[in-house]
PDB file of N, CA and C in Angstrom:
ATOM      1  N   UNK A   1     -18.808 -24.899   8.623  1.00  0.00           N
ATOM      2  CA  UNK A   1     -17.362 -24.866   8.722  1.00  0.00           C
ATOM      3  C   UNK A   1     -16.946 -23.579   9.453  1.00  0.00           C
ATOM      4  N   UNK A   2     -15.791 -23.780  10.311  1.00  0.00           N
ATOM      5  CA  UNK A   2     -15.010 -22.745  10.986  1.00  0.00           C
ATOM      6  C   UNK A   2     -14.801 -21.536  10.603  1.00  0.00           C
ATOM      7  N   UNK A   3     -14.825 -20.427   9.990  1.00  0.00           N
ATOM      8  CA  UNK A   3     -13.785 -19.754   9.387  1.00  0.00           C
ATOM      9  C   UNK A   3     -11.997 -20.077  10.400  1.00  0.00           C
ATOM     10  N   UNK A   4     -11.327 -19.317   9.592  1.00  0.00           N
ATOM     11  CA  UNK A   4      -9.680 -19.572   9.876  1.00  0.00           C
ATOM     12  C   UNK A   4      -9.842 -18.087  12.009  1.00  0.00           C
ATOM     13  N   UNK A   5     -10.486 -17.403  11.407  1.00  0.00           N
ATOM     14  CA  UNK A   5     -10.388 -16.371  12.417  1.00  0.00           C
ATOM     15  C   UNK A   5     -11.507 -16.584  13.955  1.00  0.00           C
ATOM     16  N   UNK A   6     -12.444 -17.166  13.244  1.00  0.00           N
ATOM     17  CA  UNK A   6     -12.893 -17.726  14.651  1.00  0.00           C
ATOM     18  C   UNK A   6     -12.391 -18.864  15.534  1.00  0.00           C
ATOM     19  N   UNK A   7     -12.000 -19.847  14.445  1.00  0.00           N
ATOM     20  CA  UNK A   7     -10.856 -20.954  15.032  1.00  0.00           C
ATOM     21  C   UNK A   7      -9.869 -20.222  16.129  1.00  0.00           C
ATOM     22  N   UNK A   8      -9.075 -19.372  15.133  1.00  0.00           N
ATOM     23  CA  UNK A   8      -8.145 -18.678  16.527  1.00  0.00           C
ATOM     24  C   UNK A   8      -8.752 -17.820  17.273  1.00  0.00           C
ATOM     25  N   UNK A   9      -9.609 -17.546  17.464  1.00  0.00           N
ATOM     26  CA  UNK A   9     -10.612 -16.719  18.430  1.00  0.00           C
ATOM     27  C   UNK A   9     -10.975 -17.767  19.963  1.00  0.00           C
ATOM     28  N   UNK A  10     -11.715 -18.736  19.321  1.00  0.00           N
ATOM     29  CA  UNK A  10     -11.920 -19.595  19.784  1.00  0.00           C
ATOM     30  C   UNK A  10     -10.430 -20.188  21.037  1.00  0.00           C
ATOM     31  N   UNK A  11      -9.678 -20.584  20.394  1.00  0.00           N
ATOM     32  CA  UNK A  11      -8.099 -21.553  20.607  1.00  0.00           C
ATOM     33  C   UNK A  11      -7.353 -20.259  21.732  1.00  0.00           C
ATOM     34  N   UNK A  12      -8.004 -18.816  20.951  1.00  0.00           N
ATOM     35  CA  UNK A  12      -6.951 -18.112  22.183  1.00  0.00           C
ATOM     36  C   UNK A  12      -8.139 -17.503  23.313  1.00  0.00           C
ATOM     37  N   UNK A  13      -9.657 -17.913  23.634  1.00  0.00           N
ATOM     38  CA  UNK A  13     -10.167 -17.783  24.940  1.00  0.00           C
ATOM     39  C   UNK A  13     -10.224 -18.826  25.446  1.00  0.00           C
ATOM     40  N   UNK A  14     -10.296 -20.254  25.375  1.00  0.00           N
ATOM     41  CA  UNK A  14      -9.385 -21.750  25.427  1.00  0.00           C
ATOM     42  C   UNK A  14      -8.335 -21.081  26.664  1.00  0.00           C
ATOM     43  N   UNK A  15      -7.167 -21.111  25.764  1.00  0.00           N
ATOM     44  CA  UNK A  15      -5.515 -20.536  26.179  1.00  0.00           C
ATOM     45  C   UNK A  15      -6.130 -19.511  27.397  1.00  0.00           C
ATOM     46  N   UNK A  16      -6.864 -18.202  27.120  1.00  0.00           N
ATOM     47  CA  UNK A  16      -6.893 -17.427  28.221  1.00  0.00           C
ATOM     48  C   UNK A  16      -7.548 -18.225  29.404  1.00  0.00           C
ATOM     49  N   UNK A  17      -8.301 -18.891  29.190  1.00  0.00           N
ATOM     50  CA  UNK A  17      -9.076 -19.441  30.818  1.00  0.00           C
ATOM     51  C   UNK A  17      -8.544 -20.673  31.275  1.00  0.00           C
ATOM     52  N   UNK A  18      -7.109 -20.609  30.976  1.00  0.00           N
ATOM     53  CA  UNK A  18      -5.914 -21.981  31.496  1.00  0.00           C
ATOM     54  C   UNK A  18      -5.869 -20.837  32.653  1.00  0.00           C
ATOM     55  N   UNK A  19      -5.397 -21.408  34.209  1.00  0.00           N
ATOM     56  CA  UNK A  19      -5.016 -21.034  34.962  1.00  0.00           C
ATOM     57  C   UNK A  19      -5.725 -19.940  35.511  1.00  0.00           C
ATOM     58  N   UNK A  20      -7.118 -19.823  36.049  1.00  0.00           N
ATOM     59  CA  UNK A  20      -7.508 -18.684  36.208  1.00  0.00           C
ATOM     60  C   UNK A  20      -6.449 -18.080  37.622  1.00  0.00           C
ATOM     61  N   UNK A  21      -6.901 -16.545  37.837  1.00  0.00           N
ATOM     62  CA  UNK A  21      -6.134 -16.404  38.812  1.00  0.00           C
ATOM     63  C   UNK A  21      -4.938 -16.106  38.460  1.00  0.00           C
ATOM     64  N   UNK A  22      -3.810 -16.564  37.790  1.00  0.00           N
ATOM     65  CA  UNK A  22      -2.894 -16.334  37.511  1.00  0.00           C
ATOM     66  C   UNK A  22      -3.223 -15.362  36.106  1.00  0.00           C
ATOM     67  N   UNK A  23      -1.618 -15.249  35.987  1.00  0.00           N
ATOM     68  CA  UNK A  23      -1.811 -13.656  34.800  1.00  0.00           C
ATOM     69  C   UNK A  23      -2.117 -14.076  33.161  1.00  0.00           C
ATOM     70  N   UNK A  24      -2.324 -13.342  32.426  1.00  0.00           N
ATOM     71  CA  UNK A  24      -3.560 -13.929  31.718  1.00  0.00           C
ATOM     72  C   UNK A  24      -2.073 -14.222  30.702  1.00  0.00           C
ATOM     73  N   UNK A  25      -2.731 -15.131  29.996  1.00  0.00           N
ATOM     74  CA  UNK A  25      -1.441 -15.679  28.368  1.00  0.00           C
ATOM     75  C   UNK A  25      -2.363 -15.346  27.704  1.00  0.00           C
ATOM     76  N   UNK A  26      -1.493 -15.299  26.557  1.00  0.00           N
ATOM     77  CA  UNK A  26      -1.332 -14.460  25.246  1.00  0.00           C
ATOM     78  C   UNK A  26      -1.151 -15.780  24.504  1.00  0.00           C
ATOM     79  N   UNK A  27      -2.223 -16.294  23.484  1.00  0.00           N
ATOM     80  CA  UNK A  27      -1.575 -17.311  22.693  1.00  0.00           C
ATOM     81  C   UNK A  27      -0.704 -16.666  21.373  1.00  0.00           C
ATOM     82  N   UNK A  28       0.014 -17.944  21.113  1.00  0.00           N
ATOM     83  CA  UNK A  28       1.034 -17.780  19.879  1.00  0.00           C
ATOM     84  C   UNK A  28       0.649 -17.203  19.156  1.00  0.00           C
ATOM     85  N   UNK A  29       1.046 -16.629  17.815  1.00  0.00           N
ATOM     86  CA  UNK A  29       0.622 -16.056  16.799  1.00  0.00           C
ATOM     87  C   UNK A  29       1.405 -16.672  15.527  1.00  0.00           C
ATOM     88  N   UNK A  30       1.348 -17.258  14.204  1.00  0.00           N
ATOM     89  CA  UNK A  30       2.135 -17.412  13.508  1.00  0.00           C
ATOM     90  C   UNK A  30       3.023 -16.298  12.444  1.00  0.00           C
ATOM     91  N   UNK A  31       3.765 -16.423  11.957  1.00  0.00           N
ATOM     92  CA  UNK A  31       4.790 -15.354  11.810  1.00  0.00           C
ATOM     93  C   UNK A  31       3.413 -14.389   9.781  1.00  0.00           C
ATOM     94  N   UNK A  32       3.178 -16.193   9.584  1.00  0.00           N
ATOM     95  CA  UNK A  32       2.330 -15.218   8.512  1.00  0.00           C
ATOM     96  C   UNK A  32       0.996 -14.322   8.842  1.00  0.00           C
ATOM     97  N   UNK A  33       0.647 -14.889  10.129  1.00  0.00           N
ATOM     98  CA  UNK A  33      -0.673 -13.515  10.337  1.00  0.00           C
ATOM     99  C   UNK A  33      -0.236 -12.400  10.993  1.00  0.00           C
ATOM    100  N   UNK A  34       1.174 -12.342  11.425  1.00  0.00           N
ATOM    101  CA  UNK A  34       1.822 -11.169  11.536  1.00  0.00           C
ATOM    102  C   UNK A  34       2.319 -10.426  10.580  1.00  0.00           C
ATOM    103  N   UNK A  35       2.918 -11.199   9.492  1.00  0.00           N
ATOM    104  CA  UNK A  35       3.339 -10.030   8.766  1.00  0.00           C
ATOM    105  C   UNK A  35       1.778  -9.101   7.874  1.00  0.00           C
ATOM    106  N   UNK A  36       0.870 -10.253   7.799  1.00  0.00           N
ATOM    107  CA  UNK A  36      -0.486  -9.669   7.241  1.00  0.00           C
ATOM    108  C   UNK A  36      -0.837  -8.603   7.986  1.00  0.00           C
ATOM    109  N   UNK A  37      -0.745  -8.569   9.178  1.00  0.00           N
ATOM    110  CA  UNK A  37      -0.860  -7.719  10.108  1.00  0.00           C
ATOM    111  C   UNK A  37      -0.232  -6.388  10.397  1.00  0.00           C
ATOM    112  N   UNK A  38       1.078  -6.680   9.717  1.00  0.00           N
ATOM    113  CA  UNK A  38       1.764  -5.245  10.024  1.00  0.00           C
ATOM    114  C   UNK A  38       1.356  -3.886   9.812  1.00  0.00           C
ATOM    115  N   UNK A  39       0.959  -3.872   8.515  1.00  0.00           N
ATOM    116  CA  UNK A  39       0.371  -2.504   8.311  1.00  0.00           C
ATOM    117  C   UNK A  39      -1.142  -1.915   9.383  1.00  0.00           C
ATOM    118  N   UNK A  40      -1.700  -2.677   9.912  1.00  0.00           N
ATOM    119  CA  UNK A  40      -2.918  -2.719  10.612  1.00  0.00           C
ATOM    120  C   UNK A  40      -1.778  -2.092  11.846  1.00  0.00           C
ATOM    121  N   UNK A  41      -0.985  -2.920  12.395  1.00  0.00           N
ATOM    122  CA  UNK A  41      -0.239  -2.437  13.978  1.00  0.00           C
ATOM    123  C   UNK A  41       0.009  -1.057  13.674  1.00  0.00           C
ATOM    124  N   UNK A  42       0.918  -1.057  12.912  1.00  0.00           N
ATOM    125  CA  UNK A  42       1.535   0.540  12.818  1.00  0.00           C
ATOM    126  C   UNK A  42       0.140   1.330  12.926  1.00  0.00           C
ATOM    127  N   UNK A  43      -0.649   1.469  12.201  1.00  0.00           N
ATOM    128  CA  UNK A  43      -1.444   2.002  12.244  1.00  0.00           C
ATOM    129  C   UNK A  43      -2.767   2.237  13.126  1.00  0.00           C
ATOM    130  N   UNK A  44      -2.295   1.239  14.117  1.00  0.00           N
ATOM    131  CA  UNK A  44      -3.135   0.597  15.162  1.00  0.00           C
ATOM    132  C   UNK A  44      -4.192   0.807  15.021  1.00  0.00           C
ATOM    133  N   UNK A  45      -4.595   0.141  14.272  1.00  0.00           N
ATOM    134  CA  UNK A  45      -5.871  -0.450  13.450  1.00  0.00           C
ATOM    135  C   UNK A  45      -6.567  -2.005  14.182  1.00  0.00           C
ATOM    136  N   UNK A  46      -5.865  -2.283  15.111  1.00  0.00           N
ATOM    137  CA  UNK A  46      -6.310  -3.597  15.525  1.00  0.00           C
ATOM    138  C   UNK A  46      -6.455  -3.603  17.030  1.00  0.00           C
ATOM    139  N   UNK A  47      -7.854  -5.006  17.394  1.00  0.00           N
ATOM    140  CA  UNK A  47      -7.824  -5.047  18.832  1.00  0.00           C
ATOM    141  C   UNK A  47      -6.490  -5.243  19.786  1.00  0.00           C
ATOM    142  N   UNK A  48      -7.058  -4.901  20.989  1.00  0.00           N
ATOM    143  CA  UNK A  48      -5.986  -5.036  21.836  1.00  0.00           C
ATOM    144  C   UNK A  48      -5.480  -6.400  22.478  1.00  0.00           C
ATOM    145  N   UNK A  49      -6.463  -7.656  21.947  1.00  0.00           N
ATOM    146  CA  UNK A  49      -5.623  -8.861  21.803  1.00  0.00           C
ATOM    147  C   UNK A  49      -4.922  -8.977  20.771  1.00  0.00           C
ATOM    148  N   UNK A  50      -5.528  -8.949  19.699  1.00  0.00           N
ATOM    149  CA  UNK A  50      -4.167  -8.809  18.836  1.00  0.00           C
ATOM    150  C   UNK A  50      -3.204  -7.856  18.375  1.00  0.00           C
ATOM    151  N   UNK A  51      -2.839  -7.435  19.683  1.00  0.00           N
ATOM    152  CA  UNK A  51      -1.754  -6.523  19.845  1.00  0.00           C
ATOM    153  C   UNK A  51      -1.011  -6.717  20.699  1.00  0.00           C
ATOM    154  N   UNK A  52      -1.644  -7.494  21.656  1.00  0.00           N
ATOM    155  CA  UNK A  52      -0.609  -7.685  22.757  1.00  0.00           C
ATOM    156  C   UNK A  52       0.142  -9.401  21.698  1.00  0.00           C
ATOM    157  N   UNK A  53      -0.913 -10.241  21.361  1.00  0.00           N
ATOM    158  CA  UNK A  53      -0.545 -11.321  20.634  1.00  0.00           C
ATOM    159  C   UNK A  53       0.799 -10.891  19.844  1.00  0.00           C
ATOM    160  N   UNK A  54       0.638  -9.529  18.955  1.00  0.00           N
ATOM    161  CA  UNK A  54       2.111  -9.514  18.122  1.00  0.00           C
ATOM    162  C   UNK A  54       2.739  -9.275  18.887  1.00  0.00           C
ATOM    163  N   UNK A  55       2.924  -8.289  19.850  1.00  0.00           N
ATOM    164  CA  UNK A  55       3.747  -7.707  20.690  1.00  0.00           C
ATOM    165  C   UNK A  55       4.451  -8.998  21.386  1.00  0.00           C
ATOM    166  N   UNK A  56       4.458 -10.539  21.931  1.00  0.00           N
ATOM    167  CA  UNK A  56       4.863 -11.060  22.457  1.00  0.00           C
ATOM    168  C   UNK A  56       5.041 -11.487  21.500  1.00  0.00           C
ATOM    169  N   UNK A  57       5.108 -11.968  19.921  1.00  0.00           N
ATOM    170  CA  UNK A  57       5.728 -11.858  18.527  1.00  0.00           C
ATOM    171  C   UNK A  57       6.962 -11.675  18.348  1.00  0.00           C
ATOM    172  N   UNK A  58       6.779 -10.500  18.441  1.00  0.00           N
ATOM    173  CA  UNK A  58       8.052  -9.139  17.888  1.00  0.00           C
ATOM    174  C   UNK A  58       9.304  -9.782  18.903  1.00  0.00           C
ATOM    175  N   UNK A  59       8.910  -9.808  20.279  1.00  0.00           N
ATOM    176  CA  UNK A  59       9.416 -10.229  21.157  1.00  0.00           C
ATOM    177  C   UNK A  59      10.401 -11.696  21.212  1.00  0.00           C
ATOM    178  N   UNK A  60       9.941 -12.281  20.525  1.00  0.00           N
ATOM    179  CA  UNK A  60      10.920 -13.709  20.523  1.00  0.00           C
ATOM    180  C   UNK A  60      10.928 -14.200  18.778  1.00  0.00           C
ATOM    181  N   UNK A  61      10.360 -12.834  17.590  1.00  0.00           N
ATOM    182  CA  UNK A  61      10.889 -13.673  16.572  1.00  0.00           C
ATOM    183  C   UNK A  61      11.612 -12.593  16.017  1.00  0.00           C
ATOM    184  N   UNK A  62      12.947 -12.827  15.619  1.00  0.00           N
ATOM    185  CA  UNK A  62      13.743 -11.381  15.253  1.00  0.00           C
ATOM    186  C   UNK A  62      13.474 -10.723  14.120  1.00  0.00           C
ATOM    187  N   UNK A  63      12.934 -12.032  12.644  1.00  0.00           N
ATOM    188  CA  UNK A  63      12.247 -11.998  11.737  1.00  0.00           C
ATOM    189  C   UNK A  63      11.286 -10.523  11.445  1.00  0.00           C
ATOM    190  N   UNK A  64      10.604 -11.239  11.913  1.00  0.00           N
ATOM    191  CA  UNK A  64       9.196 -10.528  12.140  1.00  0.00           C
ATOM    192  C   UNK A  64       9.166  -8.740  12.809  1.00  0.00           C
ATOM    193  N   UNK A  65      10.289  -8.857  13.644  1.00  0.00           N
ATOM    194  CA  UNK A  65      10.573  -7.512  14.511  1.00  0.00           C
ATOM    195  C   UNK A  65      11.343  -6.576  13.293  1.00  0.00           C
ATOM    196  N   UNK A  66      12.221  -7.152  12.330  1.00  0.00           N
ATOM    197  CA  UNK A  66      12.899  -6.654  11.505  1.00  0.00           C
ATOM    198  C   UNK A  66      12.304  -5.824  10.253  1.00  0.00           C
ATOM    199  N   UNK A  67      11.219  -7.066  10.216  1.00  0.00           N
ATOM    200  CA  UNK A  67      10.126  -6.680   9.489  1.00  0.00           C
ATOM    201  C   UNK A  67       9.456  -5.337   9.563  1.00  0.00           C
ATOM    202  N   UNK A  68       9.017  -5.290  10.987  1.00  0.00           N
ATOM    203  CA  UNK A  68       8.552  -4.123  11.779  1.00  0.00           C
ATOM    204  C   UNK A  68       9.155  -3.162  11.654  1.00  0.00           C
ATOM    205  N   UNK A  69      10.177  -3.529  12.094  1.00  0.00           N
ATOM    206  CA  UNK A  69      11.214  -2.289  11.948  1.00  0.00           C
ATOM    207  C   UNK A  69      11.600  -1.383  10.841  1.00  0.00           C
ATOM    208  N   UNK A  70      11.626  -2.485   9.417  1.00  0.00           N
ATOM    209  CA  UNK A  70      11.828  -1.961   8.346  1.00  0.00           C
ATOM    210  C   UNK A  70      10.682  -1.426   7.838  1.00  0.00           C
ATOM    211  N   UNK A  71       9.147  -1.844   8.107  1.00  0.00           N
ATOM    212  CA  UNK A  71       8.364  -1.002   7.439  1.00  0.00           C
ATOM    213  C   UNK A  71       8.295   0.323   8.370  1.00  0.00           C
ATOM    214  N   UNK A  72       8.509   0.059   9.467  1.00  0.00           N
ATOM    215  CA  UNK A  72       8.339   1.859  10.229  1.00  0.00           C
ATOM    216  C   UNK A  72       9.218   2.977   9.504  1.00  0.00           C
ATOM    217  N   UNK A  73      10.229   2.146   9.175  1.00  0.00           N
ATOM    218  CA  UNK A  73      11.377   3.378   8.718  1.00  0.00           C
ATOM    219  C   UNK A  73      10.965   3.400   7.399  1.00  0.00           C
ATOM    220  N   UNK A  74      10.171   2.669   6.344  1.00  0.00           N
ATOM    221  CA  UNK A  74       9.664   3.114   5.373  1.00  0.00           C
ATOM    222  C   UNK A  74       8.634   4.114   5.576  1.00  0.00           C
ATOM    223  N   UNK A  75       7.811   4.133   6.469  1.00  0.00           N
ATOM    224  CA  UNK A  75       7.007   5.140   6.816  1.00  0.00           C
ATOM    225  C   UNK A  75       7.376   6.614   7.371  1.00  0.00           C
ATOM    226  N   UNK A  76       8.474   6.231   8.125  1.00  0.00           N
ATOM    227  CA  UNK A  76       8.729   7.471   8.382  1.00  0.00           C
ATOM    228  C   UNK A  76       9.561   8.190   7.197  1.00  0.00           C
ATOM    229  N   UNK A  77      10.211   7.565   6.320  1.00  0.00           N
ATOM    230  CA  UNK A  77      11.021   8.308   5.561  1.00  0.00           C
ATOM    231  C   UNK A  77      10.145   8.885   4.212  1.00  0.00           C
ATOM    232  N   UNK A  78       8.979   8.535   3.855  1.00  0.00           N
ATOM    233  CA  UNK A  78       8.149   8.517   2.749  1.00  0.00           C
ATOM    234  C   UNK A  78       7.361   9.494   3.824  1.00  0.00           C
ATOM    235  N   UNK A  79       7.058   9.652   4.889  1.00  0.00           N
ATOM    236  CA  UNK A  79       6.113  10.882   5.849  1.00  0.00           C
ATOM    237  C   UNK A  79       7.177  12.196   5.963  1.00  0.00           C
ATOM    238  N   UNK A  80       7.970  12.123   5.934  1.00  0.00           N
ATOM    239  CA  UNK A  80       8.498  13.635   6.497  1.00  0.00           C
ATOM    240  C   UNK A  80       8.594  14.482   4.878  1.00  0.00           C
ATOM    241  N   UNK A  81       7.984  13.928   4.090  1.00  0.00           N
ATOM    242  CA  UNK A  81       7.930  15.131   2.955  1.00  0.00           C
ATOM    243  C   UNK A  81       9.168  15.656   2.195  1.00  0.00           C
ATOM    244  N   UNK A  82      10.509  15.117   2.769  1.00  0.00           N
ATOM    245  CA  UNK A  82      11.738  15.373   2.045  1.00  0.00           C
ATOM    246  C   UNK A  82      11.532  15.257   0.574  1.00  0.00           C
ATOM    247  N   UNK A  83      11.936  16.028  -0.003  1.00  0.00           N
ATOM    248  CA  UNK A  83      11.918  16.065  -1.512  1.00  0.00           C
ATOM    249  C   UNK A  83      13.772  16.069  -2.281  1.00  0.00           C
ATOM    250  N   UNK A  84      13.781  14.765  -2.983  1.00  0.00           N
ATOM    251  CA  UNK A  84      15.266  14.593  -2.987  1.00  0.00           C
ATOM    252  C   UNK A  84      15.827  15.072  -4.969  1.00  0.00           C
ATOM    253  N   UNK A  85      16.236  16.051  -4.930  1.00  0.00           N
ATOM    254  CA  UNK A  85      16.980  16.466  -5.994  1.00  0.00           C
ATOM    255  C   UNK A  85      17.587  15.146  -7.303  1.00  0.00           C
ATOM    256  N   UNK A  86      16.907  14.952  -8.041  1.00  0.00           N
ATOM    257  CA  UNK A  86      17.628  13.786  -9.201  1.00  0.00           C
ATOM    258  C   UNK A  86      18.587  14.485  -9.920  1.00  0.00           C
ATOM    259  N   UNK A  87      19.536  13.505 -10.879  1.00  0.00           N
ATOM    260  CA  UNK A  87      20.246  14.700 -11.690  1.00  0.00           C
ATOM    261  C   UNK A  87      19.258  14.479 -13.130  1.00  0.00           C
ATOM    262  N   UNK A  88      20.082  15.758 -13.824  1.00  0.00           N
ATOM    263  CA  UNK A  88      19.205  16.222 -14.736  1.00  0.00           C
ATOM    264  C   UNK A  88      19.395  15.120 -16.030  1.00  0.00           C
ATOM    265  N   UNK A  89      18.312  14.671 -16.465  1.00  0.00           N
ATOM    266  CA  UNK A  89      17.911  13.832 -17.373  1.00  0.00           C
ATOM    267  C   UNK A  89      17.754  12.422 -16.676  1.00  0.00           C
ATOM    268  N   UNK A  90      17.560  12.614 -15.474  1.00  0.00           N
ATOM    269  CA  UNK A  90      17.244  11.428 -15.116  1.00  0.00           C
ATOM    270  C   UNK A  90      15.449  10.835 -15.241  1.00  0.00           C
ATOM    271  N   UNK A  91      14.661  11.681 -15.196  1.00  0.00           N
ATOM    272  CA  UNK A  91      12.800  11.364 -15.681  1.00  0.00           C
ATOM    273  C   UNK A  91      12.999  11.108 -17.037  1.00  0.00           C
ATOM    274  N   UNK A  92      13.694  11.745 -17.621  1.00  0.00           N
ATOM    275  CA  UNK A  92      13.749  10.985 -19.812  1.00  0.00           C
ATOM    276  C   UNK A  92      14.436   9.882 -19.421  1.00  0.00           C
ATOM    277  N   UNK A  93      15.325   9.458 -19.114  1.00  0.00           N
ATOM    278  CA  UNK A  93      15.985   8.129 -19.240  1.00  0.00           C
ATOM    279  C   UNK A  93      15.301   7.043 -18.647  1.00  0.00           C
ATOM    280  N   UNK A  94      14.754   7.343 -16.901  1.00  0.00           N
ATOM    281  CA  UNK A  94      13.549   6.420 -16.875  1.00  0.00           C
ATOM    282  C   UNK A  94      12.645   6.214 -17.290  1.00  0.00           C
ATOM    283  N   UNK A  95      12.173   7.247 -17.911  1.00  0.00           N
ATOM    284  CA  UNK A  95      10.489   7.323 -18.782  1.00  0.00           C
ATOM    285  C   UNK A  95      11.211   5.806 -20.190  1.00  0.00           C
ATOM    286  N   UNK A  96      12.392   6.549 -20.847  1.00  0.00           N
ATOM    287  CA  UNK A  96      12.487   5.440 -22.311  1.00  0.00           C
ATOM    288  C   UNK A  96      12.534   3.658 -21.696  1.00  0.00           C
ATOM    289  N   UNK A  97      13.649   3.739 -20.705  1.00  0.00           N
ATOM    290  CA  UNK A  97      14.010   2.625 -20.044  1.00  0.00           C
ATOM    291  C   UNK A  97      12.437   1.811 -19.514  1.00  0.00           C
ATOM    292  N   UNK A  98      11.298   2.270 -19.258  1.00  0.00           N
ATOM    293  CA  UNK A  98       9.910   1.906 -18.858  1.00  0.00           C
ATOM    294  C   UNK A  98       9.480   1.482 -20.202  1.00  0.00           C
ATOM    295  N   UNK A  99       9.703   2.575 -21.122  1.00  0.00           N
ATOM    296  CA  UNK A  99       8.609   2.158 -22.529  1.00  0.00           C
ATOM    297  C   UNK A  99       9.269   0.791 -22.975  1.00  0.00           C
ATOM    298  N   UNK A 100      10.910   0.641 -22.660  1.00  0.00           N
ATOM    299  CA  UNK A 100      11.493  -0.651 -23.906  1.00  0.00           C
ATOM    300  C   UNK A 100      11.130  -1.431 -23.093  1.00  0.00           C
ATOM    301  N   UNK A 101      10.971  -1.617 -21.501  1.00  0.00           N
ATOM    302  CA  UNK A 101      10.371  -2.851 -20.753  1.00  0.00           C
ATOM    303  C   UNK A 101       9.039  -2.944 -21.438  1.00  0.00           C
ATOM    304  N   UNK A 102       8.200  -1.962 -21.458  1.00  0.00           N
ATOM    305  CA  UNK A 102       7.061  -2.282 -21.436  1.00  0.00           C
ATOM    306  C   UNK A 102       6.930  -3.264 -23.005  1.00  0.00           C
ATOM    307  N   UNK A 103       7.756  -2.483 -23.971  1.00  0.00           N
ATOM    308  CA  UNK A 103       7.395  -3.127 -25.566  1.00  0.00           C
ATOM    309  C   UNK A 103       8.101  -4.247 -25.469  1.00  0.00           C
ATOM    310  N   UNK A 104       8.813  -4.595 -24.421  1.00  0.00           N
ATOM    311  CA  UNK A 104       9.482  -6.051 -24.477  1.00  0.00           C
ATOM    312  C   UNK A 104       8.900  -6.667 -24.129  1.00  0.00           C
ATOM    313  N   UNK A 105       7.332  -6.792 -22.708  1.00  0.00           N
ATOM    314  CA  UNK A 105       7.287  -7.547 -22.022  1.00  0.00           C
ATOM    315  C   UNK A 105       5.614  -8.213 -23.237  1.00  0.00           C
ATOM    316  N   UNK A 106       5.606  -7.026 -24.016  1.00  0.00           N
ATOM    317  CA  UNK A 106       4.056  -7.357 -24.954  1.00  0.00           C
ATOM    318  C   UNK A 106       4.230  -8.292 -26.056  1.00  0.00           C
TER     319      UNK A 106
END
């Protein structure tokens, strides 16, 4: 049997050797092996077909770009080290508010 990743391995050098001569395509990508994917892009952790593959993604699904978008700005805002002032008694009130979830959920 196939695995799921050689199948599309397979399906997108298929797709690339349509039309030689002309400029190379990029097959589709579906929106769920992109979002699996996201953390790998940012981090560019992945080949450069499947990078150009999301990249023509991002490009026509707004979804998916939003997606992108929103985890970058989670990254950047959790990276610059800002340290944000709580008011005071706010760690006791979440600490009790945790324990009565927790003795509720047992």
């Amino acid at each position: 049997m196939v695995g799921a990743r050689m199948l599309e391995w397979l399906k997108f050098r298929l797709w690339q050797g349509r039309g030689k001569g002309a400029e190379t395509r990029v097959l589709p990508i579906p929106c769920s092996h992109v979002l699996q994917e996201i953390s790998n892009y940012i981090e560019q952790d992945i080949d450069a077909e499947l990078r150009a593959r999301m990249e023509q993604h991002f490009r026509q699904c707004a979804h998916c770009l939003a997606v992108l978008e929103g985890t970058q700005n989670v990254v950047r805002l959790i990276g610059d080290g800002e340290v944000f002032e709580v008011p005071a008694g706010f760690s006791e009130r979440l600490q009790q508010r945790l324990a009565a979830r927790i003795a509720n959920d047992q």
